[in-house]
N, C-alpha and C. Protein backbone atom coordinates (compact mmCIF):
# COMPACT_ATOMS: atom_id res chain seq x y z
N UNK A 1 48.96 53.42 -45.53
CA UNK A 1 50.13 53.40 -46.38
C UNK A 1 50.20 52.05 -47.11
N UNK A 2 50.92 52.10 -48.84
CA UNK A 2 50.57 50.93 -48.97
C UNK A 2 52.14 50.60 -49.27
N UNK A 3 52.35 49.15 -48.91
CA UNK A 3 53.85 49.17 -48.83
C UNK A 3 54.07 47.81 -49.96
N UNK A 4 55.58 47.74 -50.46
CA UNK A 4 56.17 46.59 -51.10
C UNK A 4 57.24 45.83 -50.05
N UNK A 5 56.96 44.56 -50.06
CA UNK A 5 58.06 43.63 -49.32
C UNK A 5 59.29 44.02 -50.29
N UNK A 6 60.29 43.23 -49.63
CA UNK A 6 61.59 42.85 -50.19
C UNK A 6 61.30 42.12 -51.68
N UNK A 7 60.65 41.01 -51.56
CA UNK A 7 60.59 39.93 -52.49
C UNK A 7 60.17 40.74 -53.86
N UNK A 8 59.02 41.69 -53.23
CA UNK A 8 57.79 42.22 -54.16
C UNK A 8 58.73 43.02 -55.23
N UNK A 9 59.64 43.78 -54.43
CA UNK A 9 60.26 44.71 -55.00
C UNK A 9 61.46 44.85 -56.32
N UNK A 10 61.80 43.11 -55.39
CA UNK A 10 62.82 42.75 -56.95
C UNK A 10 62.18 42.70 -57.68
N UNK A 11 61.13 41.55 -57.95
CA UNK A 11 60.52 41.21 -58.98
C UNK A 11 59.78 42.38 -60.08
N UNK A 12 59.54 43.51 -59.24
CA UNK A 12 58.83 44.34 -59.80
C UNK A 12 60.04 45.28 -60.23
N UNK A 13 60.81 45.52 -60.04
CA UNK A 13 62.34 45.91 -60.75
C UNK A 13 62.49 44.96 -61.76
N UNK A 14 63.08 43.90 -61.70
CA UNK A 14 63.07 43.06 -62.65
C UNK A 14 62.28 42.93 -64.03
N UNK A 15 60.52 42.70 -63.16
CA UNK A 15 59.59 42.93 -64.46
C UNK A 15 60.10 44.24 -65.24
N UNK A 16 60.22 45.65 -64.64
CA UNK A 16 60.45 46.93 -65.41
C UNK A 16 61.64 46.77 -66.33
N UNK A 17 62.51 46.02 -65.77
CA UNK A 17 64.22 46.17 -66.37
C UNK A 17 63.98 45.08 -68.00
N UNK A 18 63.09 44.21 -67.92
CA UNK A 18 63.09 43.23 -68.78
C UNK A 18 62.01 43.80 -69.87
N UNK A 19 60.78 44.39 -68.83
CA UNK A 19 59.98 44.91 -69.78
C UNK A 19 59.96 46.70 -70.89
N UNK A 20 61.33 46.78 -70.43
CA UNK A 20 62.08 48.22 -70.79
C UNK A 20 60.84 49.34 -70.62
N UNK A 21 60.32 49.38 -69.10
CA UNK A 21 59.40 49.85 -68.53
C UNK A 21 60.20 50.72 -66.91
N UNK A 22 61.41 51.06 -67.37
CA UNK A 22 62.17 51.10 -65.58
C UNK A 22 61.60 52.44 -65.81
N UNK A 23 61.46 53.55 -66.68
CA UNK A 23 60.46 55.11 -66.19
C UNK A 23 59.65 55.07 -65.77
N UNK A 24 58.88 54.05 -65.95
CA UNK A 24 57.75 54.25 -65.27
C UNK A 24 56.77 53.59 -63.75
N UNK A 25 55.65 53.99 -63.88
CA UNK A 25 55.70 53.56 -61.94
C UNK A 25 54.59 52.20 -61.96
N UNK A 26 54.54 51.53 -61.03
CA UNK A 26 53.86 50.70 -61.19
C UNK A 26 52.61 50.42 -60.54
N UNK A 27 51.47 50.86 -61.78
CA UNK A 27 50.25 51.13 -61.00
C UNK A 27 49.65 50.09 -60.78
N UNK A 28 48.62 50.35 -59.30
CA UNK A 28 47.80 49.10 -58.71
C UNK A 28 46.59 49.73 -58.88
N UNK A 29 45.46 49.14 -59.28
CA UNK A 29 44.03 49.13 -59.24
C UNK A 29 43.54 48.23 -58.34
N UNK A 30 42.75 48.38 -57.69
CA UNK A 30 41.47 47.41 -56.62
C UNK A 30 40.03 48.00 -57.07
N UNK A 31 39.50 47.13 -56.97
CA UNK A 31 38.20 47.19 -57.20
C UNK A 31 37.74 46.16 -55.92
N UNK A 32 36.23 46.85 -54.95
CA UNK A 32 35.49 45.85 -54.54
C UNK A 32 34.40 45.33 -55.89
N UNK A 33 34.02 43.95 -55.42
CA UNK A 33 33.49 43.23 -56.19
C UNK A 33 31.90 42.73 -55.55
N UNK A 34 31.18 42.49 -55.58
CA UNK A 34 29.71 42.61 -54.60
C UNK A 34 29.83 40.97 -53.49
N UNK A 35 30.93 40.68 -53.44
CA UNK A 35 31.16 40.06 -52.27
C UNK A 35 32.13 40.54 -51.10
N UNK A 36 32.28 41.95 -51.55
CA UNK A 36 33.21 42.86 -50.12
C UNK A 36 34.70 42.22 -50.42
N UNK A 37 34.79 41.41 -51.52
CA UNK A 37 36.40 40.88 -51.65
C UNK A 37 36.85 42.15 -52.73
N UNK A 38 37.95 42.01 -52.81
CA UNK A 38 38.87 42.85 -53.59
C UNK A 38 39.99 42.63 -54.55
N UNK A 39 39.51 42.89 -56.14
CA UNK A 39 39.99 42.91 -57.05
C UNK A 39 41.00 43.30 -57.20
N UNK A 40 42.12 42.92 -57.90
CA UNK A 40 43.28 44.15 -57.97
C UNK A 40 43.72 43.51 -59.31
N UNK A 41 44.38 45.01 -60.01
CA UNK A 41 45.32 44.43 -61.17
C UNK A 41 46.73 45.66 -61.23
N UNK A 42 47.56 45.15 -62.18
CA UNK A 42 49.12 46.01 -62.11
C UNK A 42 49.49 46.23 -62.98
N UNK A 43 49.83 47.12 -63.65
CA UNK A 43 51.21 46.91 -64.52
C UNK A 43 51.93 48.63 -64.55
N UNK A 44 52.27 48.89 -65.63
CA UNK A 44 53.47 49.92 -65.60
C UNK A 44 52.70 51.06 -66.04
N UNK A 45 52.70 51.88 -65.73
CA UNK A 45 51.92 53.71 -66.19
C UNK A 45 53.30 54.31 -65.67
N UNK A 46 52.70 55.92 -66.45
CA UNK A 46 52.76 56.97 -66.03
C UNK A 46 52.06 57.33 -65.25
N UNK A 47 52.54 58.58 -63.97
CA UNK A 47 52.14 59.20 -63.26
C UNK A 47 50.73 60.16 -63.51
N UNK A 48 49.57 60.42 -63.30
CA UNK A 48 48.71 61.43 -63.46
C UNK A 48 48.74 62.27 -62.62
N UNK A 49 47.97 63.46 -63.24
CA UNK A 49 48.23 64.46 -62.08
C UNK A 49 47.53 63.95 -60.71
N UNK A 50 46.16 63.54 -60.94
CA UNK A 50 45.08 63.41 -59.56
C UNK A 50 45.62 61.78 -58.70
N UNK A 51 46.95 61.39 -59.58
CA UNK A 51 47.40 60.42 -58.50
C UNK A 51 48.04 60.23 -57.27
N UNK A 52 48.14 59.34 -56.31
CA UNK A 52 48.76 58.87 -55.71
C UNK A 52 50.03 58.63 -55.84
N UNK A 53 50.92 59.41 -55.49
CA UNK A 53 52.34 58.50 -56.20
C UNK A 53 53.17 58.10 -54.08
N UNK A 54 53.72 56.84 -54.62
CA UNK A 54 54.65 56.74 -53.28
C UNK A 54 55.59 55.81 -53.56
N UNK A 55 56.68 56.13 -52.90
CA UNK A 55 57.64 55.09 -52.97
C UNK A 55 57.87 54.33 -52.36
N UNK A 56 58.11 52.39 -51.90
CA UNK A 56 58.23 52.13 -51.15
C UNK A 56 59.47 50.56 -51.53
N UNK A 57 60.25 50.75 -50.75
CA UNK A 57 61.52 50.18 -51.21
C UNK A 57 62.25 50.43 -52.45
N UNK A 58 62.03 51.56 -53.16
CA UNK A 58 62.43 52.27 -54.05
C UNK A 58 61.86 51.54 -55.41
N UNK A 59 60.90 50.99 -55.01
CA UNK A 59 59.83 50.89 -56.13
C UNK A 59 58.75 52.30 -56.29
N UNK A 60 58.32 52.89 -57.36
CA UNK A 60 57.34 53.84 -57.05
C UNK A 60 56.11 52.98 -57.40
N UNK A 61 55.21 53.39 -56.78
CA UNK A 61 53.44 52.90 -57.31
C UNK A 61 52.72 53.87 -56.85
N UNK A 62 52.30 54.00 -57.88
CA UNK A 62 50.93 54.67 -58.04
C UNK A 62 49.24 53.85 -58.23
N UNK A 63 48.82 54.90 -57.47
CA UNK A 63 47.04 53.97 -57.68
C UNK A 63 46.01 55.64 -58.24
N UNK A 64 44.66 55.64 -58.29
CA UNK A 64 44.12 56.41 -58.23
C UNK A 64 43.76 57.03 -56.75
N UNK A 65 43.71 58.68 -56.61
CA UNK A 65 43.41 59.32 -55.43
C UNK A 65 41.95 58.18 -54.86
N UNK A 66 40.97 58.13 -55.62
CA UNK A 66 39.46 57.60 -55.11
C UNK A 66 40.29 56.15 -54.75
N UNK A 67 40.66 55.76 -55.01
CA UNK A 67 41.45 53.90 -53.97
C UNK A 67 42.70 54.11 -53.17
N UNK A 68 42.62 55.23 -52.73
CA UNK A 68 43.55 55.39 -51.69
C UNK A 68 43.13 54.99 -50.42
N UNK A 69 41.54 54.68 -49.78
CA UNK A 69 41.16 54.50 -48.47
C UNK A 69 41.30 52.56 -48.72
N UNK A 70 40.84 52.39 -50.00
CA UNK A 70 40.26 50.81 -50.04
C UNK A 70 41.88 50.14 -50.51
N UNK A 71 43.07 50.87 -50.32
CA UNK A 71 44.85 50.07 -50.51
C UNK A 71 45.10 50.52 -49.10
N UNK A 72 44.61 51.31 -48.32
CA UNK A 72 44.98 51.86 -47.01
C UNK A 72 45.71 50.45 -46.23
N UNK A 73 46.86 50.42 -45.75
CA UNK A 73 47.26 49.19 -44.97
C UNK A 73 47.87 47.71 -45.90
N UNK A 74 47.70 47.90 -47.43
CA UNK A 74 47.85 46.92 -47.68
C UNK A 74 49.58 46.60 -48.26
N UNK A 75 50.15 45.65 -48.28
CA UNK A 75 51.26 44.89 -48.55
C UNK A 75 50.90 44.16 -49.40
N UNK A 76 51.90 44.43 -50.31
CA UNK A 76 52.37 43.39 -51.94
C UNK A 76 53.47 42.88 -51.73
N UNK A 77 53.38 41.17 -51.70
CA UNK A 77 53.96 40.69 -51.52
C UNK A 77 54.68 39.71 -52.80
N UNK A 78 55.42 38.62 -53.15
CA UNK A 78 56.32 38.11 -54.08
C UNK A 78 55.97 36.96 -53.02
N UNK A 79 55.42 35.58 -53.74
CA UNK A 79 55.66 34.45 -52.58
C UNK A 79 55.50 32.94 -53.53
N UNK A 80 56.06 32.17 -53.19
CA UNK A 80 56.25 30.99 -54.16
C UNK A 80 54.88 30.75 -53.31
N UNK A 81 53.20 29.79 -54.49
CA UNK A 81 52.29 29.40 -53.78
C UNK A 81 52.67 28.14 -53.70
N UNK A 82 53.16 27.12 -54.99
CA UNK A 82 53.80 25.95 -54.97
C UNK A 82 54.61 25.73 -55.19
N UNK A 83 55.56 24.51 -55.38
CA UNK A 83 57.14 24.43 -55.45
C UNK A 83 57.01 24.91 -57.12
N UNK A 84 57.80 26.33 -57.26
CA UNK A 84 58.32 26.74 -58.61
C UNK A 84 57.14 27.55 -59.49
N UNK A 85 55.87 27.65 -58.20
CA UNK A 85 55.10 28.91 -58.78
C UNK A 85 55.01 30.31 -58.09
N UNK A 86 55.38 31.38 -58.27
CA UNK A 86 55.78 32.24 -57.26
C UNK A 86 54.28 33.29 -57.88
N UNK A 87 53.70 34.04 -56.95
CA UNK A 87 52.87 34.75 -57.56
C UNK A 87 52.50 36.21 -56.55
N UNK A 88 51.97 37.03 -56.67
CA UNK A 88 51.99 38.48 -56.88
C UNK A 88 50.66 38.53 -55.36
N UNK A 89 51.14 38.79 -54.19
CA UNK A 89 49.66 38.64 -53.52
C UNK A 89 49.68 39.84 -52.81
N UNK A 90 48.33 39.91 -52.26
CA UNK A 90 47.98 41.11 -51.83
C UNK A 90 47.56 40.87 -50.49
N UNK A 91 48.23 41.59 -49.59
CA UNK A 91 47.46 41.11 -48.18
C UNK A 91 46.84 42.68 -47.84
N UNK A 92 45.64 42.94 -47.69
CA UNK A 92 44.96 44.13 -47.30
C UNK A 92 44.00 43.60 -46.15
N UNK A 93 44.29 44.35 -45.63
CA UNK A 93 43.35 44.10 -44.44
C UNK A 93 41.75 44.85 -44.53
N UNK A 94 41.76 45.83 -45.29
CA UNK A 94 40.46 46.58 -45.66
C UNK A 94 39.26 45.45 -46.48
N UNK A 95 39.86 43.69 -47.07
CA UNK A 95 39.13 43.43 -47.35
C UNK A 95 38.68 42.26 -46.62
N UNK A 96 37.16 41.57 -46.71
CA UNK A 96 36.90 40.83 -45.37
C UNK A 96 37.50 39.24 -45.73
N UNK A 97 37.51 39.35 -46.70
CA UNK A 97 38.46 37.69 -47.25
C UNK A 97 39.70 37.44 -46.65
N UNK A 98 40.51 38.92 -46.58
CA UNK A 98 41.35 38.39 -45.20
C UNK A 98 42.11 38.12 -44.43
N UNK A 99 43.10 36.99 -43.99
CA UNK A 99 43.35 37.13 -42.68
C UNK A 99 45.08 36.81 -42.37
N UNK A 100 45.48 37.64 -41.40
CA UNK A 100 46.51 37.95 -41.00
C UNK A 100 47.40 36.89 -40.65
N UNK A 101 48.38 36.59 -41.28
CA UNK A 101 49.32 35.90 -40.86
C UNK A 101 49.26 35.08 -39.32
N UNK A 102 49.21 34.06 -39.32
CA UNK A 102 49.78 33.68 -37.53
C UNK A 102 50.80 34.07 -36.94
N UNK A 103 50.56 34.68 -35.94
CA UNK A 103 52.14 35.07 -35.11
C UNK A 103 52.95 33.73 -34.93
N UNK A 104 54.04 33.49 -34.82
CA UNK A 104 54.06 32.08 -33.96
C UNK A 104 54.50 32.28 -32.58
């Protein structure tokens, strides 16, 4: 299942509401790349028939049926990387780059 945080979800409301894009769903692409890491890109589509559609925090996204095994598990997250840069990340575990949060 591939899920949106809290954070992910405003922002991606937001982007739609500003980008007068709120019909539509917000598709994710991944691509592996020949180092087993994983590409991804986003923005706003329509639904196809042979897609994926799901909702998750009442964001919809869609991907293609064939990248449904290689988004399997992954979380989109919303996260400041430095003070006042916030950016769009992907934590999937399907790719070997990587790695899981520390418990504390």
């Amino acid at each position: 299942m591939f899920k949106v945080t809290k954070a992910a979800a405003s922002q991606i409301r937001d982007s739609a509401h500003n980008g007068d894009t709120e019909e539509l769903a917000l598709r994710v692409a991944a691509t592996r790349k020949s180092d087993g890491a994983i590409e991804y890109r986003m923005g706003f589509d329509e639904v196809g028939v042979e897609d994926v559609l799901l909702n998750s925090r009442g964001v919809d996204v869609v991907f293609a049926t064939a990248q449904k095994e290689l988004l399997n598990g992954t979380v989109l997250d919303y996260v400041e990387i430095e003070p006042g840069q916030f950016r769009f990340i992907f934590m999937n575990p399907n790719d070997p780059h990587y790695r899981a949060p520390a418990e504390d």
